[in-house]
Protein backbone atom coordinates (compact mmCIF):
# COMPACT_ATOMS: atom_id res chain seq x y z
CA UNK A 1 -29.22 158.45 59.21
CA UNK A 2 -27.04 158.81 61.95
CA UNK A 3 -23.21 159.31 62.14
CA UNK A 4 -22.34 156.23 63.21
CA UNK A 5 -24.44 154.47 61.06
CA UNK A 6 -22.81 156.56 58.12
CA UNK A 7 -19.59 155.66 58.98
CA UNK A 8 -20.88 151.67 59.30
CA UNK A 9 -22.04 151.71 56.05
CA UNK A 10 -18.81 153.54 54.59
CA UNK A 11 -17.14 150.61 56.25
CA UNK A 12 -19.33 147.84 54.94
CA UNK A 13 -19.08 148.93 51.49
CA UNK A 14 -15.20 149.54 51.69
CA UNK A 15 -14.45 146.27 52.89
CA UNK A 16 -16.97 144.94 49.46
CA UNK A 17 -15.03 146.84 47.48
CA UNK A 18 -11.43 145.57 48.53
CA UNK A 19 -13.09 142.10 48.82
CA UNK A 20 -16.00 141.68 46.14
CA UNK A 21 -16.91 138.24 47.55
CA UNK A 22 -18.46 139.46 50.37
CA UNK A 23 -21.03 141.42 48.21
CA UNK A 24 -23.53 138.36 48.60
CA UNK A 25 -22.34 137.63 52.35
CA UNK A 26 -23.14 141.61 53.29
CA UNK A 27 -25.58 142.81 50.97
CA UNK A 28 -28.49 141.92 53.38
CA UNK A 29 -27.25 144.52 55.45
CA UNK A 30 -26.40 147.22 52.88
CA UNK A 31 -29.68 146.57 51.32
CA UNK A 32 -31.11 147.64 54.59
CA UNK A 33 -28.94 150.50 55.32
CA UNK A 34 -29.65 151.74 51.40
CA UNK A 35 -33.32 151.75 52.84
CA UNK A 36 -32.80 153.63 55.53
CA UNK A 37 -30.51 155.70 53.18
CA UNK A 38 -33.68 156.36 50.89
CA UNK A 39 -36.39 156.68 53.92
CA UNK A 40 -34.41 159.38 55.76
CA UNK A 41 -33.34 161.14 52.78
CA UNK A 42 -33.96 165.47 52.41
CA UNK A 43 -36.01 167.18 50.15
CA UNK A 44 -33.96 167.70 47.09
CA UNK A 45 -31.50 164.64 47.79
CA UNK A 46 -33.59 162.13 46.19
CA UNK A 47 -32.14 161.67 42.85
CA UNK A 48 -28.62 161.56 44.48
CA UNK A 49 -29.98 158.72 46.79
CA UNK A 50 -31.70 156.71 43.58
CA UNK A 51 -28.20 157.24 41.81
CA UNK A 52 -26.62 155.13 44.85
CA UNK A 53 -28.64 152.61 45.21
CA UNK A 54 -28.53 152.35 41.41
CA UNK A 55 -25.07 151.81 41.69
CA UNK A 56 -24.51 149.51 44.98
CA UNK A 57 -27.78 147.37 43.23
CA UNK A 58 -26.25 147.24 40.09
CA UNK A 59 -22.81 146.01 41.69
CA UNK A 60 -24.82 142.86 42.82
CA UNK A 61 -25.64 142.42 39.41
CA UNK A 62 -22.11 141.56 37.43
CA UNK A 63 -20.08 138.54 38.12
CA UNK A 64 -17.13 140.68 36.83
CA UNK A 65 -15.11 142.05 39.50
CA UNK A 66 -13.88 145.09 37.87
CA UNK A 67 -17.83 145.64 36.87
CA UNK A 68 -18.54 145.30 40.42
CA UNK A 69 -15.46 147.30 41.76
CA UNK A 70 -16.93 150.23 38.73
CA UNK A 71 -20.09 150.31 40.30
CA UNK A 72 -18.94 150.05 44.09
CA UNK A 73 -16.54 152.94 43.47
CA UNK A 74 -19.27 155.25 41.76
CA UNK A 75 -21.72 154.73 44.69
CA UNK A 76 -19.00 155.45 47.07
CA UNK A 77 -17.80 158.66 45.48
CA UNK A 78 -21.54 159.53 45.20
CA UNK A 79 -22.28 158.57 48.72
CA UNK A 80 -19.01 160.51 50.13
CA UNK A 81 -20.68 163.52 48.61
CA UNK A 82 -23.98 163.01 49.69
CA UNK A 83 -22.93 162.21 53.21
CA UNK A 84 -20.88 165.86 53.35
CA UNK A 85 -23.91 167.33 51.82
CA UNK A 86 -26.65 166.27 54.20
């Protein structure tokens, strides 16, 4: 995955998480990016890539905000890290 489309992604989630109602609007796009995410991921990184989309899926799941914001906030801290990893 490429830089800028790193830093897109980083973006699109952000805005979810300070906005949660725009999970439904954007998650077409995040979906793909996850796949991307997951397609161009290392040797060694896949369990760290099945942990975020775990968590970005699961935030699609809950009609709870703070459920949603839980699960946002864990992929993000986990996709932070991978990002500086890779």
């Amino acid at each position: 995955m490429e830089q800028k489309q790193r830093l897109a992604f980083l973006d699109i989630v952000y805005a979810i998480y300070d906005k949660p109602t725009l999970i439904t609007e954007q998650w077409e796009v995040v979906s793909l990016l996850l796949a991307e995410l997951t397609a161009t991921c290392p040797e060694g990184f896949e369990g760290m890539v099945t942990m975020i989309n775990t968590h970005f899926t699961n935030a699609t799941k809950f009609k709870d905000v703070k459920v949603q914001k839980f699960e946002l906030e864990s992929g993000l801290i986990k996709l932070k890290a991978y990002f500086q990893k890779t």
